[in-house]
ModelCIF file with pLDDT and N, C-alpha, C, O atoms, coordinates in Angstrom:
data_MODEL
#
_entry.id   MODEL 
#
_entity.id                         1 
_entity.type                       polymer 
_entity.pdbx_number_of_molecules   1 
#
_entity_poly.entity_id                      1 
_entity_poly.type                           'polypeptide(L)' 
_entity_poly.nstd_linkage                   no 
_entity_poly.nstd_monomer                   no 
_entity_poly.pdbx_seq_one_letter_code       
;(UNK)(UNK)(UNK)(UNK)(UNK)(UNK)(UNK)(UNK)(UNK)(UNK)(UNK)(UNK)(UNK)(UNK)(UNK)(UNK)
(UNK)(UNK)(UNK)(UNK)(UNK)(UNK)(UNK)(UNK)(UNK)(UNK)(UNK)(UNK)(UNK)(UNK)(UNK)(UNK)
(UNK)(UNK)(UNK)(UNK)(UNK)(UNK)(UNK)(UNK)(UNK)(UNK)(UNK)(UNK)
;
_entity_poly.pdbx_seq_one_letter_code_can   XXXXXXXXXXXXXXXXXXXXXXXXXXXXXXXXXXXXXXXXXXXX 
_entity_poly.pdbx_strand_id                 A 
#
loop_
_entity_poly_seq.entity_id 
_entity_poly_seq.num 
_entity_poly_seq.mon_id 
_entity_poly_seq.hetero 
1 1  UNK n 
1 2  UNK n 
1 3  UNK n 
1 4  UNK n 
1 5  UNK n 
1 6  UNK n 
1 7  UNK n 
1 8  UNK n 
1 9  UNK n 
1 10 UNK n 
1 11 UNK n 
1 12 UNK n 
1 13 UNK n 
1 14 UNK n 
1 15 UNK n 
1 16 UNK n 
1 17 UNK n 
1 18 UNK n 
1 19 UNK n 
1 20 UNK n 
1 21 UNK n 
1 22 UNK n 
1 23 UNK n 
1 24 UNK n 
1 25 UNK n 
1 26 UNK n 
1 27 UNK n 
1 28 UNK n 
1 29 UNK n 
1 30 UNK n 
1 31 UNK n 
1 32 UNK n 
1 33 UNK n 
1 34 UNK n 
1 35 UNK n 
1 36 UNK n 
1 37 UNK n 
1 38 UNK n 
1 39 UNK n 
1 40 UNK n 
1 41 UNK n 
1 42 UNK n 
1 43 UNK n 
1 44 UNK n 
#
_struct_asym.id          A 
_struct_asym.entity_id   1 
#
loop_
_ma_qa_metric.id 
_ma_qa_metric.mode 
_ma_qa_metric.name 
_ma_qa_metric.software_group_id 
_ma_qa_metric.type 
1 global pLDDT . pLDDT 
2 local  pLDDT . pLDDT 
#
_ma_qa_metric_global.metric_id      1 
_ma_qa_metric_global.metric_value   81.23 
_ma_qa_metric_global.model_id       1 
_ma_qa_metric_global.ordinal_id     1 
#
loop_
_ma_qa_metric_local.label_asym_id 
_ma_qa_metric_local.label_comp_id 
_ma_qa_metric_local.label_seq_id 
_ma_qa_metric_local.metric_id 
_ma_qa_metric_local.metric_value 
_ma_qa_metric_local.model_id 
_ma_qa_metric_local.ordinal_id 
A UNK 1  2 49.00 1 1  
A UNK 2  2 50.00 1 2  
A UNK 3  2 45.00 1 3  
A UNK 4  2 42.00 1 4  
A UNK 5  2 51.00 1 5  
A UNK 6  2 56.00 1 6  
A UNK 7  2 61.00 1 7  
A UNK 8  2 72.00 1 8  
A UNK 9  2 78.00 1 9  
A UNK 10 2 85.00 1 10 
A UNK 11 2 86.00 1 11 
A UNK 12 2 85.00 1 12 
A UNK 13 2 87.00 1 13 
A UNK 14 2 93.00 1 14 
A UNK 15 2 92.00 1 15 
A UNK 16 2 90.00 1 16 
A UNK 17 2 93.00 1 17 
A UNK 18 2 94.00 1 18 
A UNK 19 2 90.00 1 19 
A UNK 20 2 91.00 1 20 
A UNK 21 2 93.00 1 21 
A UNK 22 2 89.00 1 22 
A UNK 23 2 86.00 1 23 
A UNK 24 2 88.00 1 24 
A UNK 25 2 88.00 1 25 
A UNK 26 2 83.00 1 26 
A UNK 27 2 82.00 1 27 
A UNK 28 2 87.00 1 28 
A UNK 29 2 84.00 1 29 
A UNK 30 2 77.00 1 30 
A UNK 31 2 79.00 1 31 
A UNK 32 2 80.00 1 32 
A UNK 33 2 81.00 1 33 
A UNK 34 2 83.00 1 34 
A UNK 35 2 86.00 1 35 
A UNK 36 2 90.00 1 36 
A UNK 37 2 90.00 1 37 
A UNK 38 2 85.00 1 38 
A UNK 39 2 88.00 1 39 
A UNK 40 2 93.00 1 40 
A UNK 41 2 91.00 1 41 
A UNK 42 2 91.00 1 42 
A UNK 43 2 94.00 1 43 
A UNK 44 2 96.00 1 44 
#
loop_
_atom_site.group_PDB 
_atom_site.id 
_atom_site.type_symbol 
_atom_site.label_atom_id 
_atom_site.label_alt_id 
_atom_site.label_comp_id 
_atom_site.label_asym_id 
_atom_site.label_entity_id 
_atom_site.label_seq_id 
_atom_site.pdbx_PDB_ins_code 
_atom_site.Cartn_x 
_atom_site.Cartn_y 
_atom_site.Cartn_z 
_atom_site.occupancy 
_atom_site.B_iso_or_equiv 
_atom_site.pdbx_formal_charge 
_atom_site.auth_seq_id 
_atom_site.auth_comp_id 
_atom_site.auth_asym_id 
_atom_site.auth_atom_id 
_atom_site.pdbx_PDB_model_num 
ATOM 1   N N  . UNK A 1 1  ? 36.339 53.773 -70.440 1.00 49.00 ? 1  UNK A N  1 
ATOM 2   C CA . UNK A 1 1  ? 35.227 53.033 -71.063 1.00 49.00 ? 1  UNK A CA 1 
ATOM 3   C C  . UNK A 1 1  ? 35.287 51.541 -70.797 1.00 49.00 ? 1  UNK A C  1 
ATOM 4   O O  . UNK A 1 1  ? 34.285 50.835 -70.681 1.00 49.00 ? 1  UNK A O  1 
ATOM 5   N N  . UNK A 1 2  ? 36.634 51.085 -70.702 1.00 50.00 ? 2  UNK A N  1 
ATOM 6   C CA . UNK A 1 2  ? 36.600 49.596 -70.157 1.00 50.00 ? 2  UNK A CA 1 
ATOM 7   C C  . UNK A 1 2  ? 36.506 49.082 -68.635 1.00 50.00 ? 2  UNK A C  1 
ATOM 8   O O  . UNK A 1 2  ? 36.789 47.994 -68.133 1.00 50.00 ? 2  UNK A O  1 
ATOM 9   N N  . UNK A 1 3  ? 36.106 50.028 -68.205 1.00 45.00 ? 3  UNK A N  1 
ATOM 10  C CA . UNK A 1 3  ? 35.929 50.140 -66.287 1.00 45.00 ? 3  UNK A CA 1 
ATOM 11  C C  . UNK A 1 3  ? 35.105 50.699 -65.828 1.00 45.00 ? 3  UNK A C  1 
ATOM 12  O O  . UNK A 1 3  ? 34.901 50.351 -64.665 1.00 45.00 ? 3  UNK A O  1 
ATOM 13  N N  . UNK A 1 4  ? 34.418 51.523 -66.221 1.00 42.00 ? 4  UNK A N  1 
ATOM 14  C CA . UNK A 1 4  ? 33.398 52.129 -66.015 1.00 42.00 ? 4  UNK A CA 1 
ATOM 15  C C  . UNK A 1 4  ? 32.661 52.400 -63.933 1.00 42.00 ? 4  UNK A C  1 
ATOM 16  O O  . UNK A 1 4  ? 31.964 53.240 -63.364 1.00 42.00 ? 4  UNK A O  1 
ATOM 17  N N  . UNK A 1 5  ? 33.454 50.993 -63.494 1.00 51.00 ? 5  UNK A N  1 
ATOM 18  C CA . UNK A 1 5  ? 32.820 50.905 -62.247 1.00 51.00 ? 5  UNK A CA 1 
ATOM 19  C C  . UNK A 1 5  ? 34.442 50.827 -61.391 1.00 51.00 ? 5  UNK A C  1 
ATOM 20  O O  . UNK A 1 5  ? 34.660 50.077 -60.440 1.00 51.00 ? 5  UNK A O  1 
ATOM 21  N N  . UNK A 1 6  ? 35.419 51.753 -61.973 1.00 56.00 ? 6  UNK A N  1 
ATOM 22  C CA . UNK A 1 6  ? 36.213 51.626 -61.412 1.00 56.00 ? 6  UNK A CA 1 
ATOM 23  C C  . UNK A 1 6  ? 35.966 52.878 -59.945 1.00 56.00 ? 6  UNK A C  1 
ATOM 24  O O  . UNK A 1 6  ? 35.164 53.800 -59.797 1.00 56.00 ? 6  UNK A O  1 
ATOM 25  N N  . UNK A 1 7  ? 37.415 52.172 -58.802 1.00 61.00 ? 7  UNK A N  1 
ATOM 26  C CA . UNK A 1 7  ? 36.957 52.962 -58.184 1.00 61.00 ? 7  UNK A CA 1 
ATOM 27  C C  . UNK A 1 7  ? 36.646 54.651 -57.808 1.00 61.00 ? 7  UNK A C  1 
ATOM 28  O O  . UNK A 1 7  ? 35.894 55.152 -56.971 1.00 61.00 ? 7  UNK A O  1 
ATOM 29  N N  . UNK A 1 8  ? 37.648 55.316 -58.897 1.00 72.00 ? 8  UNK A N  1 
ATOM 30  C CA . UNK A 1 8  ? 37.952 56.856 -58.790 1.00 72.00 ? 8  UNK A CA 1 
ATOM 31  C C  . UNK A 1 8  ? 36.112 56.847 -59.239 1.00 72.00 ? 8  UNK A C  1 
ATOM 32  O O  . UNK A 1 8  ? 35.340 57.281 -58.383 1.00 72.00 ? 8  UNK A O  1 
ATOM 33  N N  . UNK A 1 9  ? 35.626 56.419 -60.373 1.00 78.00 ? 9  UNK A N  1 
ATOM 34  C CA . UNK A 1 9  ? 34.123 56.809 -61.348 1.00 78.00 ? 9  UNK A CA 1 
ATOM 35  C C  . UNK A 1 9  ? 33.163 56.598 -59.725 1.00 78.00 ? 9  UNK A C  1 
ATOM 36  O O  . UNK A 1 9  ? 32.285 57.413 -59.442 1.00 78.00 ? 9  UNK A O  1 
ATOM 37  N N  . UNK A 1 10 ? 33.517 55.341 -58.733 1.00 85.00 ? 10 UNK A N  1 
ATOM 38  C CA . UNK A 1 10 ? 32.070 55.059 -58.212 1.00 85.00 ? 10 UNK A CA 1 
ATOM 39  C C  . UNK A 1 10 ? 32.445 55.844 -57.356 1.00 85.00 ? 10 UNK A C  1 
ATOM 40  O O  . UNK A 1 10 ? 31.531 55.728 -56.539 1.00 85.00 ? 10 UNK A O  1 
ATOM 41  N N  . UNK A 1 11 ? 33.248 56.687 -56.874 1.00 86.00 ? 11 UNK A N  1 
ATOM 42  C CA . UNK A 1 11 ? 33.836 57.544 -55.663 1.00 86.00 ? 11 UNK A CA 1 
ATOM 43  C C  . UNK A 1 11 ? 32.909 58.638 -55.886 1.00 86.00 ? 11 UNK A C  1 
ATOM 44  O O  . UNK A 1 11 ? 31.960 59.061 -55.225 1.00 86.00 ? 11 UNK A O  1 
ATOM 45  N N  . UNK A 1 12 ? 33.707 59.173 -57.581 1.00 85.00 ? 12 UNK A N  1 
ATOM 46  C CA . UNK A 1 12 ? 32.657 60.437 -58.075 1.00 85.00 ? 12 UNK A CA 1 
ATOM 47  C C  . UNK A 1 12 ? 31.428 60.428 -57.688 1.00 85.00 ? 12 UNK A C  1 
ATOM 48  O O  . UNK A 1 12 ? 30.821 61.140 -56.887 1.00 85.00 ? 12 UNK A O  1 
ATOM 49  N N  . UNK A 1 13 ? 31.036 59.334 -58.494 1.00 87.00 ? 13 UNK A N  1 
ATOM 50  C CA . UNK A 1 13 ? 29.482 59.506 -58.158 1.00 87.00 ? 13 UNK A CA 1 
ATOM 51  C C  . UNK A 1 13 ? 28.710 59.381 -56.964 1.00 87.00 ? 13 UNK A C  1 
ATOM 52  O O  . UNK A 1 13 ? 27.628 59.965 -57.013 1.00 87.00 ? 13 UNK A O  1 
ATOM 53  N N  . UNK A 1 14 ? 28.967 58.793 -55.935 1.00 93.00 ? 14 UNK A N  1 
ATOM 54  C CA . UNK A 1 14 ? 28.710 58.569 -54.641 1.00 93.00 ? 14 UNK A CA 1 
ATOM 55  C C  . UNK A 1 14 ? 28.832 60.336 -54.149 1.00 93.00 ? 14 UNK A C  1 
ATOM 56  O O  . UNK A 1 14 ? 27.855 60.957 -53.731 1.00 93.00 ? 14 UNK A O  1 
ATOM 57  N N  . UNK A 1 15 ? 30.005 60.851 -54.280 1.00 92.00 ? 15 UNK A N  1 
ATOM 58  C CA . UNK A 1 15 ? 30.039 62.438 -54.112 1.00 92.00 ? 15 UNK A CA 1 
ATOM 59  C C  . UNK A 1 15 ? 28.887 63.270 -55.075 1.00 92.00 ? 15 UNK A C  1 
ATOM 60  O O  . UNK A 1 15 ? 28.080 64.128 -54.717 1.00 92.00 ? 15 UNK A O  1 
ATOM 61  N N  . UNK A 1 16 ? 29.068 62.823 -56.115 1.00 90.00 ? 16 UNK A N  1 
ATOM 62  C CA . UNK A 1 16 ? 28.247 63.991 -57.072 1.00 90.00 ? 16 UNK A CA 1 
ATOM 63  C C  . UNK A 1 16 ? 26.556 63.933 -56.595 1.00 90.00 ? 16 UNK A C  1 
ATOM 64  O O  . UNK A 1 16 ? 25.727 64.844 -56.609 1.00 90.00 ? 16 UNK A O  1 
ATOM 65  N N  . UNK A 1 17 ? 26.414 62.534 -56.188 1.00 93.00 ? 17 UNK A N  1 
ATOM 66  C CA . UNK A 1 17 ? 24.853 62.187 -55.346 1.00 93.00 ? 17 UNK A CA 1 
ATOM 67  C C  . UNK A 1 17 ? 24.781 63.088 -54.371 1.00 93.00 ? 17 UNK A C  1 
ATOM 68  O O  . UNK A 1 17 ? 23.911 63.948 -54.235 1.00 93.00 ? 17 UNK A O  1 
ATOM 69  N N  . UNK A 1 18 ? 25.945 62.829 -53.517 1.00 94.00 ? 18 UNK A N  1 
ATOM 70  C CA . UNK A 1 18 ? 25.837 63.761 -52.135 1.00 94.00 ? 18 UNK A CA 1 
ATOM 71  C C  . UNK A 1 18 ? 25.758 65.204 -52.279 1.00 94.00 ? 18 UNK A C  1 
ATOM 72  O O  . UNK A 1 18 ? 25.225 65.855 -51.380 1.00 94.00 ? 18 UNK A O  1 
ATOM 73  N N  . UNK A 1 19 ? 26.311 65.874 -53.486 1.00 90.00 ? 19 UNK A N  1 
ATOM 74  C CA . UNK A 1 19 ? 26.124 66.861 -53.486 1.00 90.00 ? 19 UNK A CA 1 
ATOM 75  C C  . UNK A 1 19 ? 24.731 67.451 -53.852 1.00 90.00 ? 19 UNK A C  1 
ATOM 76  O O  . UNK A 1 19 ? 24.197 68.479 -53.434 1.00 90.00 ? 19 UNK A O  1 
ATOM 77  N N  . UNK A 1 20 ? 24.175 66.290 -54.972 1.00 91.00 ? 20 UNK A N  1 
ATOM 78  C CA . UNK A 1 20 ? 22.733 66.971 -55.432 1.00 91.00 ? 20 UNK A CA 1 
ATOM 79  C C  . UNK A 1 20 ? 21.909 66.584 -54.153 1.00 91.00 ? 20 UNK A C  1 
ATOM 80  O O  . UNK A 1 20 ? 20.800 67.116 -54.192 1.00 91.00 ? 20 UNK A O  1 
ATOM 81  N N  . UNK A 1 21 ? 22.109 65.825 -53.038 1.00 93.00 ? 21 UNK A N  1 
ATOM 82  C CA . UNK A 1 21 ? 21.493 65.575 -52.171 1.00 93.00 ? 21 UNK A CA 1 
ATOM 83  C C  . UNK A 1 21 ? 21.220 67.025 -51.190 1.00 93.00 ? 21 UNK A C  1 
ATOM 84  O O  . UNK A 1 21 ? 20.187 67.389 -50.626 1.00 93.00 ? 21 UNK A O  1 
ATOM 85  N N  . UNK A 1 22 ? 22.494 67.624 -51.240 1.00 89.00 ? 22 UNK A N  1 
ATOM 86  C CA . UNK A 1 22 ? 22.644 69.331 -50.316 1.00 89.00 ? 22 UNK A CA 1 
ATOM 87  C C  . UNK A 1 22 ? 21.880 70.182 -50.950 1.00 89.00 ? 22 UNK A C  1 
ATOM 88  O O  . UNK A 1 22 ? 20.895 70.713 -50.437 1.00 89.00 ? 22 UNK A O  1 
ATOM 89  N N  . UNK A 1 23 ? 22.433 70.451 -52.574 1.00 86.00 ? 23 UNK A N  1 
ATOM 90  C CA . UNK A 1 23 ? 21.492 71.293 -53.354 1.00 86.00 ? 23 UNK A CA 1 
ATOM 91  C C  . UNK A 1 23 ? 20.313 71.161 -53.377 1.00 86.00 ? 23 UNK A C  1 
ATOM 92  O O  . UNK A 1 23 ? 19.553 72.115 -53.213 1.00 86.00 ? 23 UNK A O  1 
ATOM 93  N N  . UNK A 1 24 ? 19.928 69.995 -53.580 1.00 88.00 ? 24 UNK A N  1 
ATOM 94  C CA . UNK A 1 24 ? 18.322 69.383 -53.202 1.00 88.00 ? 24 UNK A CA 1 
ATOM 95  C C  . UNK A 1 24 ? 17.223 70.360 -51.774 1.00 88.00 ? 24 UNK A C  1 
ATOM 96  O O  . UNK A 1 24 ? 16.169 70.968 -51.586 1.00 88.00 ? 24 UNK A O  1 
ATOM 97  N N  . UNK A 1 25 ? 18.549 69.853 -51.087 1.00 88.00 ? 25 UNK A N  1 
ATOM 98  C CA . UNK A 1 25 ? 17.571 70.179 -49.650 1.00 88.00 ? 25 UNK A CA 1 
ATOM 99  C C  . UNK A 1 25 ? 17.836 71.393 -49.446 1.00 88.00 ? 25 UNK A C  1 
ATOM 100 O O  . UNK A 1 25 ? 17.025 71.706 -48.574 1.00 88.00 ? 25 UNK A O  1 
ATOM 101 N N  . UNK A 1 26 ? 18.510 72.381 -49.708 1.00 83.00 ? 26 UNK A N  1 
ATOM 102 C CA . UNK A 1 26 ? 18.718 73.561 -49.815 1.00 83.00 ? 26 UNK A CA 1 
ATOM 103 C C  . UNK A 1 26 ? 17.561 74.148 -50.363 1.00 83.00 ? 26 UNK A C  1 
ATOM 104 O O  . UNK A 1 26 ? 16.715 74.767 -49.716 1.00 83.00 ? 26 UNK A O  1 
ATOM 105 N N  . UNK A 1 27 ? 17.548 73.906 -51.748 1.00 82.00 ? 27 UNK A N  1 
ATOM 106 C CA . UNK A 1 27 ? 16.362 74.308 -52.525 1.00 82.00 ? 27 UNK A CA 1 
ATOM 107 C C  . UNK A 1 27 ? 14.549 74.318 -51.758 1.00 82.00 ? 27 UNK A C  1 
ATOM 108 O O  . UNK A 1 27 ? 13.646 75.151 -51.670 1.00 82.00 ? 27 UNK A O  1 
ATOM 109 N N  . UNK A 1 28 ? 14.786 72.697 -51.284 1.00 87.00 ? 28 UNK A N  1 
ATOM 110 C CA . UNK A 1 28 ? 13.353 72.226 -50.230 1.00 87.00 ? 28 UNK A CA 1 
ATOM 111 C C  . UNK A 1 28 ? 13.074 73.422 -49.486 1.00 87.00 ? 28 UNK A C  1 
ATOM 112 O O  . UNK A 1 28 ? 11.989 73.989 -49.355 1.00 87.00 ? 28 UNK A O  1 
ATOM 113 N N  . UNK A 1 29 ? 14.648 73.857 -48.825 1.00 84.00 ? 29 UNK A N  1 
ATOM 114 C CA . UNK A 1 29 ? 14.343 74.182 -47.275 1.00 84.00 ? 29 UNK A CA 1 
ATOM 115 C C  . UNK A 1 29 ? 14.182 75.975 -47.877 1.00 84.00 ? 29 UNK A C  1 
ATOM 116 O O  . UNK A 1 29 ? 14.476 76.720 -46.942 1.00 84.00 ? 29 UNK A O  1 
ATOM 117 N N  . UNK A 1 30 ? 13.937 76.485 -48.700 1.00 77.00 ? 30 UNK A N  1 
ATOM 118 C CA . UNK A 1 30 ? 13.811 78.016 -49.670 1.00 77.00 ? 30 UNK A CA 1 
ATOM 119 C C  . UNK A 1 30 ? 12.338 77.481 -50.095 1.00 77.00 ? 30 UNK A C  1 
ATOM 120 O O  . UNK A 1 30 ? 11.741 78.544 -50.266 1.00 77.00 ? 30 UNK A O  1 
ATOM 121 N N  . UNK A 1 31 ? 11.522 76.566 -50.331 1.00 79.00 ? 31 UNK A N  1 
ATOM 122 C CA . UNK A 1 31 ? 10.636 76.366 -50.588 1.00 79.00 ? 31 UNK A CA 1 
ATOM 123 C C  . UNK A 1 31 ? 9.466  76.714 -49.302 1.00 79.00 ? 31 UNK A C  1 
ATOM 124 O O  . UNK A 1 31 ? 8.437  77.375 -49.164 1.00 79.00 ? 31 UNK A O  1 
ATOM 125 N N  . UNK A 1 32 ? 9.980  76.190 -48.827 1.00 80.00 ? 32 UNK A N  1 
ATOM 126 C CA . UNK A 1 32 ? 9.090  75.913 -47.411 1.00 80.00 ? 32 UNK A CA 1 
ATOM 127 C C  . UNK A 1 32 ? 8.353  77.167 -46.641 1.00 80.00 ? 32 UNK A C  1 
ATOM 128 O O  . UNK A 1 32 ? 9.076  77.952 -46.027 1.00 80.00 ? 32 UNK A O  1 
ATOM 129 N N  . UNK A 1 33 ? 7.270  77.323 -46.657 1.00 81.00 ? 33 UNK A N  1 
ATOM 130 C CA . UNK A 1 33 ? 6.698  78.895 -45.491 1.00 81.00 ? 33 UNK A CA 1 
ATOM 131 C C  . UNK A 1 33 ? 6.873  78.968 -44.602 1.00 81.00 ? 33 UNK A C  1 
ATOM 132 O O  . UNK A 1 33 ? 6.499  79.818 -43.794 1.00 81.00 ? 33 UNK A O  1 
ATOM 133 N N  . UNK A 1 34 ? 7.739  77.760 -44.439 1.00 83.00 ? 34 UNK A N  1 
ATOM 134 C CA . UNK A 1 34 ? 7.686  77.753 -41.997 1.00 83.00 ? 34 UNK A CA 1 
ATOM 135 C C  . UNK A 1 34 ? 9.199  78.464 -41.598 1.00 83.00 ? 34 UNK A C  1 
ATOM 136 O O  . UNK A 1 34 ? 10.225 78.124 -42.188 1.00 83.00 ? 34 UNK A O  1 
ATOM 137 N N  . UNK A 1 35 ? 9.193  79.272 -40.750 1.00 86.00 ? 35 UNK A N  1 
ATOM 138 C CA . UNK A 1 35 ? 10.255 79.965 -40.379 1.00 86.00 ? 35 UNK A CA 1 
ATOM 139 C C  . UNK A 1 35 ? 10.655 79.292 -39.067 1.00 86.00 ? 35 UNK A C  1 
ATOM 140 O O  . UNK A 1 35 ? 9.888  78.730 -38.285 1.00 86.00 ? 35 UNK A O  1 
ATOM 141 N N  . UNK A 1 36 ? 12.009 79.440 -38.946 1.00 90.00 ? 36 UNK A N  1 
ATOM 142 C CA . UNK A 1 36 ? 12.736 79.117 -37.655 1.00 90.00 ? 36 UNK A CA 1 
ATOM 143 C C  . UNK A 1 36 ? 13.893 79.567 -37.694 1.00 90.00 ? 36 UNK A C  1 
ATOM 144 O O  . UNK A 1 36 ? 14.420 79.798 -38.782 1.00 90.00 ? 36 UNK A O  1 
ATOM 145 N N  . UNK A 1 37 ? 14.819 79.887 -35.998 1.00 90.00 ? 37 UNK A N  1 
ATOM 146 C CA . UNK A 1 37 ? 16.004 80.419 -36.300 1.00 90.00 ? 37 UNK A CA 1 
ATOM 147 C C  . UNK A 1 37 ? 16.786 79.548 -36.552 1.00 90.00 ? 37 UNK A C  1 
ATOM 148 O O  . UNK A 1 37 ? 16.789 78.480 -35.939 1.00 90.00 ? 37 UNK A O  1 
ATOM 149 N N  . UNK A 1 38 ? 17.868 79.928 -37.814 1.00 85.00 ? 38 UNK A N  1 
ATOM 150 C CA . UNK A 1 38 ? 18.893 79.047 -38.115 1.00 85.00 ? 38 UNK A CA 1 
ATOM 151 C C  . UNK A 1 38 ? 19.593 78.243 -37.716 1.00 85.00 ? 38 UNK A C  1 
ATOM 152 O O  . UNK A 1 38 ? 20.073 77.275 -38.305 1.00 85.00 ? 38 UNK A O  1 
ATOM 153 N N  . UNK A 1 39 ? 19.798 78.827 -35.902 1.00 88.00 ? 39 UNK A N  1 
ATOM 154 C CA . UNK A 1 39 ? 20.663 77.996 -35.433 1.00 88.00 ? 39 UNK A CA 1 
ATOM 155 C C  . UNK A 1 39 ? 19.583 76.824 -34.593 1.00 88.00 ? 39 UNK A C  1 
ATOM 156 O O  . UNK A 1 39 ? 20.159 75.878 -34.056 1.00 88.00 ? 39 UNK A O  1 
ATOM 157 N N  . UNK A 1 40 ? 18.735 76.861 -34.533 1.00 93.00 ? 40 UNK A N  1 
ATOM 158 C CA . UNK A 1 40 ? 17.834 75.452 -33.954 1.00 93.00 ? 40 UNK A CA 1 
ATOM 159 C C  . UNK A 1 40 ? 17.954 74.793 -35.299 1.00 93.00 ? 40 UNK A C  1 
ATOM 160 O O  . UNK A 1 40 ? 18.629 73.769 -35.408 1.00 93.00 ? 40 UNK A O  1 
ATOM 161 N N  . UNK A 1 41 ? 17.176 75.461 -36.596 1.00 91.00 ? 41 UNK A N  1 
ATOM 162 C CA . UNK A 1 41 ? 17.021 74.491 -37.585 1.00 91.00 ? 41 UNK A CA 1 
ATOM 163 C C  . UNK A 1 41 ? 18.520 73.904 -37.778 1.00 91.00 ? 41 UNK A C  1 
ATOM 164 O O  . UNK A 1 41 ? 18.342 72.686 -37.773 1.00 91.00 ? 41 UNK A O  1 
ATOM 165 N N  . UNK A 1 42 ? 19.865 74.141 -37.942 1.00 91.00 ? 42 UNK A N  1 
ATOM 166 C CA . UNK A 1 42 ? 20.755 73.552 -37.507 1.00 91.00 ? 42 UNK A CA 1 
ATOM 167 C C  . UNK A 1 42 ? 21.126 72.224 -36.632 1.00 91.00 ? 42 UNK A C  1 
ATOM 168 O O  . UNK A 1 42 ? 21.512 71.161 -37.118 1.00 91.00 ? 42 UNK A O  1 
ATOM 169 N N  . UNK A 1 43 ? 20.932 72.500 -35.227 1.00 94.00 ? 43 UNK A N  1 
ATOM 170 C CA . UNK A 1 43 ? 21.314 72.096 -34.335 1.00 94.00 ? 43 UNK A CA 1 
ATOM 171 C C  . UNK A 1 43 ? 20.235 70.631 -34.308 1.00 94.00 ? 43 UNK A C  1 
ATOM 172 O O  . UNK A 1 43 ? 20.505 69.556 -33.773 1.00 94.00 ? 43 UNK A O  1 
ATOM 173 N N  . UNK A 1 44 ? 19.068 70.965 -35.000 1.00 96.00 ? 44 UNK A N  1 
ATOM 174 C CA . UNK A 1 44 ? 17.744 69.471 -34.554 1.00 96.00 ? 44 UNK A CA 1 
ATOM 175 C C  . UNK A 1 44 ? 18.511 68.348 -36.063 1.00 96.00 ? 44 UNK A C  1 
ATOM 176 O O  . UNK A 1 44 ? 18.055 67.227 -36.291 1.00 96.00 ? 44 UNK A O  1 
#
């Protein structure tokens, strides 16, 4: 509570972003009607 911006907390969060950033686009890319094979949508 007296550090709050220490570095282990801003590490976390920089990760915990990145992760809702994957889940995020995961979710997008299950949304979407356009089909392609995995390994192009991959590879672009």
């Amino acid at each position: 509570p007296g550090n709050v911006l220490s570095a282990d907390v801003v590490a976390t969060g920089l990760i915990l972003v990145a992760t809702a950033a994957f889940a995020l686009g995961s979710v997008l890319l299950e949304r979407s009607d356009a089909e392609l094979p995995i390994e192009t949508m991959e590879g672009w």
